[in-house]
Protein backbone atom coordinates (compact mmCIF):
# COMPACT_ATOMS: atom_id res chain seq x y z
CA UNK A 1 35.89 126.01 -159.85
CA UNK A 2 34.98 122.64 -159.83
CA UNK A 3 32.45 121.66 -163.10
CA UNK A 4 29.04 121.26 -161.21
CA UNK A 5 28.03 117.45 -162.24
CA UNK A 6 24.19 115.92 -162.74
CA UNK A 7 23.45 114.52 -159.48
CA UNK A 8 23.82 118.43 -157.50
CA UNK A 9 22.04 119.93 -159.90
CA UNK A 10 19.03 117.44 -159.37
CA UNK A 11 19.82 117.24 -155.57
CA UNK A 12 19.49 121.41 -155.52
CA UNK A 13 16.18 120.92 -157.60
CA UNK A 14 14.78 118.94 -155.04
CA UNK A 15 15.01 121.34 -152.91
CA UNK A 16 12.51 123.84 -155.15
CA UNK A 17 10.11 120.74 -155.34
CA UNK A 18 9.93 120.72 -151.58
CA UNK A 19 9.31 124.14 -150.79
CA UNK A 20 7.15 124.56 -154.20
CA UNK A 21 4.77 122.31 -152.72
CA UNK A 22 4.25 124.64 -149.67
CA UNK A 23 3.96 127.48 -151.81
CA UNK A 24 1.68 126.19 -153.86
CA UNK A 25 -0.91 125.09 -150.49
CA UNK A 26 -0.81 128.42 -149.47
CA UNK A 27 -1.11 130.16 -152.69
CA UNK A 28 -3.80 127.54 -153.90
CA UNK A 29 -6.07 126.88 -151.11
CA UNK A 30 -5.26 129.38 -148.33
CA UNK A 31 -8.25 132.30 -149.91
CA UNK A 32 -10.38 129.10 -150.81
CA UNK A 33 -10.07 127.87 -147.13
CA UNK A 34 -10.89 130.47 -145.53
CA UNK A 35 -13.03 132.33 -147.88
CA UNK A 36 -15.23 129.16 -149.40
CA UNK A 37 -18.06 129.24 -151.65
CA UNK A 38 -20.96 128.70 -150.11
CA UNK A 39 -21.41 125.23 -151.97
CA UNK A 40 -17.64 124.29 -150.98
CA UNK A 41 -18.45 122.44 -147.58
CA UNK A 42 -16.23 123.34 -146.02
CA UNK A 43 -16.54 125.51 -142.41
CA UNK A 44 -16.37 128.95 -142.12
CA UNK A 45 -14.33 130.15 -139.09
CA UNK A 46 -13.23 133.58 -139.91
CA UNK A 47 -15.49 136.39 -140.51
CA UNK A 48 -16.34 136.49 -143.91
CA UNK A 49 -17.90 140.13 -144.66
CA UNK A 50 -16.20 143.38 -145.25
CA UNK A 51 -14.45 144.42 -141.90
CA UNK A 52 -12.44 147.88 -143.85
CA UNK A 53 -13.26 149.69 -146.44
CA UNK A 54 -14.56 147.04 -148.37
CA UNK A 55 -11.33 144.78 -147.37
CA UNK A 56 -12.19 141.12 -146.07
CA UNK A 57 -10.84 139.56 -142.62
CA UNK A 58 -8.85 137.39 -144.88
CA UNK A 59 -7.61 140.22 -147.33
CA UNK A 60 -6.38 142.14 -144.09
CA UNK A 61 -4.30 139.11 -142.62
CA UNK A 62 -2.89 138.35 -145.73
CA UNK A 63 -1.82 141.90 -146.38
CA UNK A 64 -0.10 142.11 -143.13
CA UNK A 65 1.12 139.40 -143.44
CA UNK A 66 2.85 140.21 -146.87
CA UNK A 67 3.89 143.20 -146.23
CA UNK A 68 6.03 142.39 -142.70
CA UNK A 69 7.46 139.42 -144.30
CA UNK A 70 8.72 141.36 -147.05
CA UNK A 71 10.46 143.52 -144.47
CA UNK A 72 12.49 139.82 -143.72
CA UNK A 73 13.60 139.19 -146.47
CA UNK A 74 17.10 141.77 -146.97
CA UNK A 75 17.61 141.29 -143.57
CA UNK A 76 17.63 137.30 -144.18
CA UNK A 77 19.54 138.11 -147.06
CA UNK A 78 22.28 140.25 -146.09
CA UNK A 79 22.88 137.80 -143.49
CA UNK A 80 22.68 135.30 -146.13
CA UNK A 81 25.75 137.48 -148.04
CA UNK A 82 28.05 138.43 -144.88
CA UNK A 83 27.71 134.89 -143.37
CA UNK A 84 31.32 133.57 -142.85
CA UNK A 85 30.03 129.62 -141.64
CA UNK A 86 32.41 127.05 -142.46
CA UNK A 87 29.64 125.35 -144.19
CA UNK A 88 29.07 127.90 -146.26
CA UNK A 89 26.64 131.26 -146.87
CA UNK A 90 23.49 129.27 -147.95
CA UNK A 91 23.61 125.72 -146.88
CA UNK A 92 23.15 126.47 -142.72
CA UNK A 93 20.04 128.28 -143.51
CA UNK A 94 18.23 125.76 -145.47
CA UNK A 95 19.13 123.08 -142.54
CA UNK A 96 17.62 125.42 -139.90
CA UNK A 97 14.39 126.46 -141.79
CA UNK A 98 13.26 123.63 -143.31
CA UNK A 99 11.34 121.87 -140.29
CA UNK A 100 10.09 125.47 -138.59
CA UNK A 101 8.57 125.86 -142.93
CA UNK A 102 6.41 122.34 -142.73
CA UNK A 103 5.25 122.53 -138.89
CA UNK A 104 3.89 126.17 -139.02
CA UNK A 105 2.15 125.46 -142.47
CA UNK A 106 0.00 123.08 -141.12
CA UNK A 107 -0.73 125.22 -137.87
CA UNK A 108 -2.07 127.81 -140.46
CA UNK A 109 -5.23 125.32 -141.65
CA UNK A 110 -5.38 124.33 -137.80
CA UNK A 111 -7.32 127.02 -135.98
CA UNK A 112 -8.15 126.39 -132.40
CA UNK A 113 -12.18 126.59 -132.81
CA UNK A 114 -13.10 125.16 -135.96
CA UNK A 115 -16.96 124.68 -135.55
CA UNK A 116 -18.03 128.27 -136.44
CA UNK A 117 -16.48 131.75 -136.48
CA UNK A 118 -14.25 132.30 -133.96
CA UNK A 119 -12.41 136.15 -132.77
CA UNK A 120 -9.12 133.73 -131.43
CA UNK A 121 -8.98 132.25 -135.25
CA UNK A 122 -8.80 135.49 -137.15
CA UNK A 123 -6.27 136.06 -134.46
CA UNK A 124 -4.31 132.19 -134.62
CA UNK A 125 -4.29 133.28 -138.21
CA UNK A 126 -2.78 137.03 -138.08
CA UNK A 127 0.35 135.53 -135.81
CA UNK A 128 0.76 132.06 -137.59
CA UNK A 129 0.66 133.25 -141.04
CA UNK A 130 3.68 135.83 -140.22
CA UNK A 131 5.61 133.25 -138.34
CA UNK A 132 5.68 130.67 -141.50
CA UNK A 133 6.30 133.28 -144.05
CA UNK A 134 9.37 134.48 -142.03
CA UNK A 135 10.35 130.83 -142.01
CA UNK A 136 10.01 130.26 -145.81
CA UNK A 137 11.93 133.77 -146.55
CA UNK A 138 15.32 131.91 -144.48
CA UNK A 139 14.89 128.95 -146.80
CA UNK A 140 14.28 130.38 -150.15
CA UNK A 141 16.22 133.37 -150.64
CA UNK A 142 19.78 131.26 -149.59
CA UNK A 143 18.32 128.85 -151.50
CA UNK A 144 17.55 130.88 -154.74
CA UNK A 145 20.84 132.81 -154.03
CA UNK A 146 22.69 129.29 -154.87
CA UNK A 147 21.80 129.94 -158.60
CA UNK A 148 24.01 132.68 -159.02
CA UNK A 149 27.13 130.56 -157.61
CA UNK A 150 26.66 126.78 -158.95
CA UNK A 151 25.66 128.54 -162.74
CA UNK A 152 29.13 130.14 -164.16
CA UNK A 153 27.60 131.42 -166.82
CA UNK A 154 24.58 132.35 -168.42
CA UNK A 155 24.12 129.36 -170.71
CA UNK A 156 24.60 127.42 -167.17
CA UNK A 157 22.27 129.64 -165.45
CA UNK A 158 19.86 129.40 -167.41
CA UNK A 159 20.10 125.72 -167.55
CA UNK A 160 19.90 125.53 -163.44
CA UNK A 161 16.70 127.71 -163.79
CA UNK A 162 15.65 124.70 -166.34
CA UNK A 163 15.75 122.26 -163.54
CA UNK A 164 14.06 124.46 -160.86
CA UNK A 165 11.81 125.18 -163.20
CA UNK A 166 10.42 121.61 -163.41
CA UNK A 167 10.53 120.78 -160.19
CA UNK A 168 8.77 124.16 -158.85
CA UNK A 169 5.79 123.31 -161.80
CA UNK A 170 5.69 119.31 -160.00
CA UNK A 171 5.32 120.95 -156.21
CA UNK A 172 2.89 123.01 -158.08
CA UNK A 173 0.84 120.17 -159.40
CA UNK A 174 0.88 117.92 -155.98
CA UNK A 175 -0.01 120.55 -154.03
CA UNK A 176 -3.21 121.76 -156.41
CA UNK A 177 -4.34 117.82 -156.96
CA UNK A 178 -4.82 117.73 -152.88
CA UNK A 179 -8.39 117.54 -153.57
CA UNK A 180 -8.00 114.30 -155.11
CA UNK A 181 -6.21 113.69 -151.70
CA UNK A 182 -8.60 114.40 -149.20
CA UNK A 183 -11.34 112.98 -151.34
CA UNK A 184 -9.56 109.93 -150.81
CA UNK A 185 -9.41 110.71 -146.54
CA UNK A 186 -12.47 111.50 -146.55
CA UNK A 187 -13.93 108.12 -147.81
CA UNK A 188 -11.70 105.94 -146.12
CA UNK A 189 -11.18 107.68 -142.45
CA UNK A 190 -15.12 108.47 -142.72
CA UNK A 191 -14.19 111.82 -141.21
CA UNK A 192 -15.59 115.78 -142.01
CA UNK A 193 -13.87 117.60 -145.37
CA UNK A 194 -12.79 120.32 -143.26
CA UNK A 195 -10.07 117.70 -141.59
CA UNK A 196 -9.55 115.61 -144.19
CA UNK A 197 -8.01 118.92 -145.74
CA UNK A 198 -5.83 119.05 -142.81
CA UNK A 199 -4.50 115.98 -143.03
CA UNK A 200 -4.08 116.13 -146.53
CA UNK A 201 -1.58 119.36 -145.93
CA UNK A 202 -0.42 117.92 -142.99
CA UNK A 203 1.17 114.66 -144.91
CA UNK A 204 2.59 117.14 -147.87
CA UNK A 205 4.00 119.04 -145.68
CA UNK A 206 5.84 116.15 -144.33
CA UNK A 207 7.07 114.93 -148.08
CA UNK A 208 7.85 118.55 -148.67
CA UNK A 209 9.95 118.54 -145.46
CA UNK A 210 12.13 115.76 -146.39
CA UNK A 211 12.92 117.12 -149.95
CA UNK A 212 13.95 120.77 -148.19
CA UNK A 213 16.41 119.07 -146.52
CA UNK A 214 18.35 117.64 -149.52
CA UNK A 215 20.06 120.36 -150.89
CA UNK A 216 20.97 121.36 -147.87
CA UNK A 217 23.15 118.30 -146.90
CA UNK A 218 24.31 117.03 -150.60
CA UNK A 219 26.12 120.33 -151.51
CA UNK A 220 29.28 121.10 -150.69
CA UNK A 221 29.05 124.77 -150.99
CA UNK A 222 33.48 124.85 -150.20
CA UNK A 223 33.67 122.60 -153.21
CA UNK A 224 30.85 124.01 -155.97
CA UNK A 225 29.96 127.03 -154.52
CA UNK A 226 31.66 130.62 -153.59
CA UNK A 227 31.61 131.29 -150.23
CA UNK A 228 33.46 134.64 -149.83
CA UNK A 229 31.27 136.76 -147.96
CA UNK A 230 30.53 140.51 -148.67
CA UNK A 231 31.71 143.43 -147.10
CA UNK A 232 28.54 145.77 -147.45
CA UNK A 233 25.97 146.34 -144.39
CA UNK A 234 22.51 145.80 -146.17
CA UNK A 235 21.95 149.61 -146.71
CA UNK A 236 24.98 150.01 -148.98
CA UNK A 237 24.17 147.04 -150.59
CA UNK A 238 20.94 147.79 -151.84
CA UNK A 239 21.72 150.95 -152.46
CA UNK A 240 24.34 149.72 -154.79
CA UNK A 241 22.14 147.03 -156.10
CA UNK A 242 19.33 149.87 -156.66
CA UNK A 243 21.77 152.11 -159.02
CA UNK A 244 21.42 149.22 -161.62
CA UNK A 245 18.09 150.82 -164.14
CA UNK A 246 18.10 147.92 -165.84
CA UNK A 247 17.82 145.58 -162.74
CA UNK A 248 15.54 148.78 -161.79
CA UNK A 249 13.26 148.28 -164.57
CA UNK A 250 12.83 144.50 -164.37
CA UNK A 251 12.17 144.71 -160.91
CA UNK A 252 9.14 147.06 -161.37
CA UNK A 253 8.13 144.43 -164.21
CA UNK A 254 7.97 141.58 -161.46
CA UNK A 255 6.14 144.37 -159.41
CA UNK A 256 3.28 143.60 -161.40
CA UNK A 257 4.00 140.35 -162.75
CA UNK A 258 2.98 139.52 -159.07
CA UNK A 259 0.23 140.79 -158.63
CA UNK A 260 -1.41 139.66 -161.35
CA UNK A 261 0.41 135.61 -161.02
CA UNK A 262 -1.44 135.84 -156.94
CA UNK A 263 -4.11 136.93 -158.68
CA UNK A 264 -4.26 133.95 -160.89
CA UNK A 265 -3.47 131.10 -158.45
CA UNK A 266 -5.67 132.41 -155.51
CA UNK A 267 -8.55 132.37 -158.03
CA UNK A 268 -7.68 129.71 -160.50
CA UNK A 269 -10.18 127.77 -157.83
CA UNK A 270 -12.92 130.51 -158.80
CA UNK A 271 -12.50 130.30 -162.66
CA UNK A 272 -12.62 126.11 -162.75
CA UNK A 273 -15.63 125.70 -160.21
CA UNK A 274 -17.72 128.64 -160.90
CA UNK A 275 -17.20 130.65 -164.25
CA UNK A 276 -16.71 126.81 -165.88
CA UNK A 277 -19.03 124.97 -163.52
CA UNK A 278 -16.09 122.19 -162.80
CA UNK A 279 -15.23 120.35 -159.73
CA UNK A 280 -12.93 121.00 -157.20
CA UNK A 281 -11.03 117.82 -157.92
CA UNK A 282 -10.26 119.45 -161.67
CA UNK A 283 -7.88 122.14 -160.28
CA UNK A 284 -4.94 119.39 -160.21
CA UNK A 285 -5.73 117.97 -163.32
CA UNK A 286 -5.89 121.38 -165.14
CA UNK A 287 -3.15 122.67 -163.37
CA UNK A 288 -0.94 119.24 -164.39
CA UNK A 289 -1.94 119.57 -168.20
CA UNK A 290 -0.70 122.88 -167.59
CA UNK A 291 2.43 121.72 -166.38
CA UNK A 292 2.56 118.93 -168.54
CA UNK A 293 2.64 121.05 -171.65
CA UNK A 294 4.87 123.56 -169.78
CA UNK A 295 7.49 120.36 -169.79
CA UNK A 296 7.47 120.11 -173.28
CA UNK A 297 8.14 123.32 -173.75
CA UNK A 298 11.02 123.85 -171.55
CA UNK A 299 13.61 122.62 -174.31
CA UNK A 300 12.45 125.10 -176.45
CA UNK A 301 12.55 127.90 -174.15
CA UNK A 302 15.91 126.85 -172.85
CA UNK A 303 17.21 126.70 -176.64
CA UNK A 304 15.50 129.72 -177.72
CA UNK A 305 16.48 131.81 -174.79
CA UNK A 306 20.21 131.13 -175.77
CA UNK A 307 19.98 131.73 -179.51
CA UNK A 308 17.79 135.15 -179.28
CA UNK A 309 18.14 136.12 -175.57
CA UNK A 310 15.70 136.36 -172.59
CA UNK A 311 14.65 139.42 -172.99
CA UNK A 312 12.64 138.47 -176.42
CA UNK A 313 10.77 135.22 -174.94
CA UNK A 314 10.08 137.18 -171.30
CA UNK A 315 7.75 140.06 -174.07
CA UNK A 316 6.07 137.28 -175.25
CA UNK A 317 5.29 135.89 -171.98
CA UNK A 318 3.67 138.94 -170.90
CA UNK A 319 1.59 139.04 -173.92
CA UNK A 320 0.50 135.70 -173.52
CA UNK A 321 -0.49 136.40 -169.75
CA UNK A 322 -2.52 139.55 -171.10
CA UNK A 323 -4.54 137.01 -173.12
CA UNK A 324 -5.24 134.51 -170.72
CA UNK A 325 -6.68 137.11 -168.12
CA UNK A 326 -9.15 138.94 -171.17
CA UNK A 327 -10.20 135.19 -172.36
CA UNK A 328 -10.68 134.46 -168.52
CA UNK A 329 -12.97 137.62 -168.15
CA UNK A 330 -15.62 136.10 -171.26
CA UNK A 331 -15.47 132.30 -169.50
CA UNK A 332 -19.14 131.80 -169.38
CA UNK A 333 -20.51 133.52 -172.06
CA UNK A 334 -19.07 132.15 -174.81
CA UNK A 335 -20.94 129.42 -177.11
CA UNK A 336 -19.36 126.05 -175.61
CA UNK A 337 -19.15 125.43 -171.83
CA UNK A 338 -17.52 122.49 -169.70
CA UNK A 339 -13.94 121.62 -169.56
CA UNK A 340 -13.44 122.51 -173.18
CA UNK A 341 -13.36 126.44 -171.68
CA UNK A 342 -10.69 125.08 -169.91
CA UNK A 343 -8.61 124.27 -173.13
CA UNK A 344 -6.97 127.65 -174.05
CA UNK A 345 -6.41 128.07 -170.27
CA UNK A 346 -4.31 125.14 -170.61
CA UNK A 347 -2.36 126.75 -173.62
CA UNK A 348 -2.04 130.37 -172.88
CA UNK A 349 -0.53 129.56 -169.05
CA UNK A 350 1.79 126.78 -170.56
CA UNK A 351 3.30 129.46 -172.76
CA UNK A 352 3.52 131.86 -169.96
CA UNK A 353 4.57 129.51 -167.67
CA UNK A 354 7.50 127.61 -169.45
CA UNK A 355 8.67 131.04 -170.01
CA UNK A 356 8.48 133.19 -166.83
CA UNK A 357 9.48 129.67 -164.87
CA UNK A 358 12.21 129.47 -165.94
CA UNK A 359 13.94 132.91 -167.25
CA UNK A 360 13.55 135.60 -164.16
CA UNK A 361 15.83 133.67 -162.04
CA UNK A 362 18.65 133.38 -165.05
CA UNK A 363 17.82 137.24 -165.43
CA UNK A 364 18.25 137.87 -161.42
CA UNK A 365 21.42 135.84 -161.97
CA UNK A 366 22.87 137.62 -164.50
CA UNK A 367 22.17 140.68 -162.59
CA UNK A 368 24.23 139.59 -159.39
CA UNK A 369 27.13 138.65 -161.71
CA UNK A 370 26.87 141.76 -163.65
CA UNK A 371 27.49 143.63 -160.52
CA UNK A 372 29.84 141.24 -159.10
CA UNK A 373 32.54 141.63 -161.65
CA UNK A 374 31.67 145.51 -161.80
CA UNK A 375 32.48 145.81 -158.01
CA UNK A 376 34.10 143.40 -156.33
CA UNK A 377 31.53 142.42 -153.92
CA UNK A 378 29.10 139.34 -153.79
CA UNK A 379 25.58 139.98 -153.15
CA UNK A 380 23.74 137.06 -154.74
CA UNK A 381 20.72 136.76 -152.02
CA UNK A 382 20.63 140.07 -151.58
CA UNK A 383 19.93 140.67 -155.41
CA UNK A 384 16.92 137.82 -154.76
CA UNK A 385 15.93 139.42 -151.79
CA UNK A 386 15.47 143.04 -153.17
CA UNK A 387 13.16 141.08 -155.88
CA UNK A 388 11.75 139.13 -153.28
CA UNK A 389 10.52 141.99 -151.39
CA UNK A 390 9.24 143.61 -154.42
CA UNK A 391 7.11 140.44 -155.09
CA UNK A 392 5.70 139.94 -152.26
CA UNK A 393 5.01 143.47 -152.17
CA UNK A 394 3.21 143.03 -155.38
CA UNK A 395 1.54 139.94 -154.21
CA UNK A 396 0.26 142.19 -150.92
CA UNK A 397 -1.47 144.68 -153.17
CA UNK A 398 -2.71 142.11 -154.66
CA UNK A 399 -3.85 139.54 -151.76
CA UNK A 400 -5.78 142.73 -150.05
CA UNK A 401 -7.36 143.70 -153.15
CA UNK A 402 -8.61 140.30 -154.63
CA UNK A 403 -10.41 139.24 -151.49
CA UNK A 404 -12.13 142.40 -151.62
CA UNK A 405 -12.78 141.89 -155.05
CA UNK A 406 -14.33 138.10 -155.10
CA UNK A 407 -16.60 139.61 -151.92
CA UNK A 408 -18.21 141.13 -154.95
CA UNK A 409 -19.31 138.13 -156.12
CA UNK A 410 -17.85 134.50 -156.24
CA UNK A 411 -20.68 132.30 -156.71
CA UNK A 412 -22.10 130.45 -159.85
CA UNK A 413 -24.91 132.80 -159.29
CA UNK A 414 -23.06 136.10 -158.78
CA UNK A 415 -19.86 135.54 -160.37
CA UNK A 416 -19.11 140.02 -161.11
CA UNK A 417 -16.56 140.01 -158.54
CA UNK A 418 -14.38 137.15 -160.44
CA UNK A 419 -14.69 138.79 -163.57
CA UNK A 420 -14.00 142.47 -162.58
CA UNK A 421 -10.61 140.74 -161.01
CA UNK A 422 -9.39 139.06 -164.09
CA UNK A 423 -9.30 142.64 -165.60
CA UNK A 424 -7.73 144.30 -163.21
CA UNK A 425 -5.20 141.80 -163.79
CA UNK A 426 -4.97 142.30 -167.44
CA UNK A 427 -4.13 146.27 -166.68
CA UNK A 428 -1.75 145.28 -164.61
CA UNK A 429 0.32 142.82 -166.72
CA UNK A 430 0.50 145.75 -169.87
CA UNK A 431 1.70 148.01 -167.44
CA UNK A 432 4.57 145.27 -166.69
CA UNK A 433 5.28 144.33 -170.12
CA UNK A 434 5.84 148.28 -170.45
CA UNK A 435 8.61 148.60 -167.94
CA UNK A 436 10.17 145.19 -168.62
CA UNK A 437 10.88 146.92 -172.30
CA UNK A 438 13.82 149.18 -170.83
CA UNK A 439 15.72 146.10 -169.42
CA UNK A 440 19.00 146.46 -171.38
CA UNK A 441 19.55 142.71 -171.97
CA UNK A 442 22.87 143.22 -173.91
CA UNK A 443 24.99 145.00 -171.33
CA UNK A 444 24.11 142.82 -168.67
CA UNK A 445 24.64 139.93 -170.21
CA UNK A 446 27.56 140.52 -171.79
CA UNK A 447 30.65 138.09 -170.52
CA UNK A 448 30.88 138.85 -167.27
CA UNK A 449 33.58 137.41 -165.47
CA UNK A 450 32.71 134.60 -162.62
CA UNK A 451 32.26 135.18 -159.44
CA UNK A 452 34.57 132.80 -158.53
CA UNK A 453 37.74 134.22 -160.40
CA UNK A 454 36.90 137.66 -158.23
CA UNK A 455 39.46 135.96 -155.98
CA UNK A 456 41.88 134.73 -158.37
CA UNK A 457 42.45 138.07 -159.66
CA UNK A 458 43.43 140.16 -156.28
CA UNK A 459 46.99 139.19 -156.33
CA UNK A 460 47.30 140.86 -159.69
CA UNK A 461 45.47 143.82 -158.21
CA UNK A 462 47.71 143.85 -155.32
CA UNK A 463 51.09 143.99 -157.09
């Protein structure tokens, strides 16, 4: 195989910055936008009481929402796996999705009445949401699946995950300091904060757009990739993948590593404006020192991951997370208030995220060579879209349950809802760190051969 140079590996990072951005809109600001805090300004257009068992209008259309799309994605990916284009297995799909990813977000923050509460919004929102999600699922998981082929070993993978890494943290960042951006819209169009957030997501979606589309036309997948396609239907290929307990076990540790990250980043909003009485217009700048810090880190991580394995620096990750979410529960009650709060927020999540940014997709990738030189057959996406399914199924649990939750109380003067969350959260993340301790990080990782020598051996096989 050809030795994958600089400029692809930046060129497929790009890609992660683009769609990181949308992720991080919808992740960020989708609860806050349609659930806001009565101080928030911003107009209510969905119902905003209990309309289930407790379960708000938003909790139920993000639910469904969740849980169809994570019946996409091993579909997407087995066709991902068995796709014999001459471009390639992955490349075709991130061309096609790209455009149908940006348009539809904004159409999500677009309803068609948007001066009160509205039956055809909840109902704009229950189709639209769906439609996007479906979109994003045929960019990401042929685009994650990539990882597996361009990294030809784990030192390589690991470094690829690096680079993704960053860039996922920067879409991050731009898409939590939009309310610097419509701050900004709002003053100089003269124009109501409700569409100046529109236009804000409309124009990152744009950016975000453009930067999808780069990985997708600079590599060659003929020349850097491995574009033999599998021979499994998608029921025998899970089923195969599923007979792996180690793969088994971390996948039931992402279970709840998911639910407790949506968790996090659909309230991060809630613990900045009303457990530590900031602005809106903090959320970027904590969520960049985050990321800043995160940065530094990364060199470490990537070194220490290498010299004592993954498995080591993913425990501490977990404990790290279990921290942040008990600290978060005591935010307003301790002696000092403000943005200092903020400050072992900033710490806690760098750790975490450095760590968990960068090692799960090395770990995935490990996984899907592991198998590949065990059997014969090549089922990258479909190893990302097993995990993908069992992360958004995570993050469904979890989308239904914190809206539910925050009904409780999300206000500066009833804030029991945001704190009853954050421990749920903490439960959650032991229970992960738990199963993530089986993962057998020895065996798996332990020289596989390259997925792109499976060929090279057959004639050997054959006489």
């Amino acid at each position: 195989m050809v030795k994958l140079p600089r400029k692809i590996r930046i060129f497929y990072s790009l890609g992660q910055l683009g769609w990181s951005i949308l992720a991080g809109i919808i992740g960020t600001w989708l609860v806050y936008f349609y659930l806001p805090p009565a101080e928030s300004g911003i107009n209510v257009v969905i119902p905003q009481d209990s309309v289930f068992m407790g379960v708000t209008m938003i909790g139920v259309i993000m639910g469904f929402n969740t849980l169809i799309n994570s019946l996409t994605d091993l579909w997407v990916a087995s066709r991902s796996d068995r796709s014999k284009h001459r471009l390639g297995r992955r490349t075709p799909f991130l061309r096609r999705s790209a455009l149908p990813c940006a348009v539809m977000l904004v159409c999500i923050f677009v309803v068609p009445f948007q001066d009160g509460i509205h039956t055809f919004n909840s109902i704009w929102l229950f189709i639209l949401l769906p439609l996007y999600s479906v979109a994003f699922t045929f960019y990401v998981i042929p685009y994650t699946a990539l990882l597996s082929e361009l990294g030809r070993s784990t030192e390589d993978r690991i470094d690829l995950s690096t680079y993704i890494s960053v860039t996922w943290f920067l879409g991050l960042i731009i898409a939590t300091f939009a309310p610097n951006i419509w701050e900004i819209v709002m003053t100089v169009f003269d124009i109501p904060k409700t569409a100046a957030i529109q236009w804000t997501f409309a124009g990152l979606a744009a950016i975000a757009f453009i930067l999808m589309l780069i990985p997708g036309y600079t590599i060659d997948e003929n020349k850097y990739g491995f574009t033999h396609a599998t021979s499994l239907d998608v029921k025998s290929s899970v089923k195969s993948i599923l007979q792996n307990k180690d793969f088994r076990s971390f996948l039931t540790s992402e279970l709840g590593y998911w639910f407790t990250n949506t968790f996090f980043q659909s309230s991060l909003v809630y613990y900045i404006t009303v457990l530590a009485r900031q602005k809106e217009t903090d959320v970027g700048v904590i969520v960049a020192a985050v990321g800043v810090l995160s940065f530094l880190l990364y060199p470490l991580v990537n070194r220490l991951s290498k010299r004592y394995g993954k498995k080591k620096l993913m425990i501490v990750s977990f404990v790290f997370l279990i921290v942040s979410f008990i600290y978060i529960a005591l935010m307003g009650m301790l002696p000092f208030d403000g943005f200092i709060q903020l400050i072992p927020i900033i710490i806690l999540s760098a750790v975490t995220s450095a760590i968990s940014g960068i090692l799960p997709n090395a770990i995935i990738a490990d996984c899907a060579v592991y198998d590949a030189s065990s059997s014969g057959e090549n089922k990258e996406a479909l190893y990302f879209g097993v995990r993908s399914f069992i992360t958004k199924f995570g993050s469904a649990l979890s989308v239904i349950l914190l809206p539910t939750l925050l009904a409780i109380g999300n206000s500066v003067h009833n804030d029991s809802g945001i704190r009853i969350s954050v421990i749920v959260a903490a439960f959650v993340a032991l229970l992960s760190l738990l199963a993530f301790l089986k993962y057998d990080e020895k065996k798996i990782s332990a020289s596989p051969l390259p997925i792109g020598n499976l060929d090279a051996q057959e004639p050997t096989h054959h006489a």
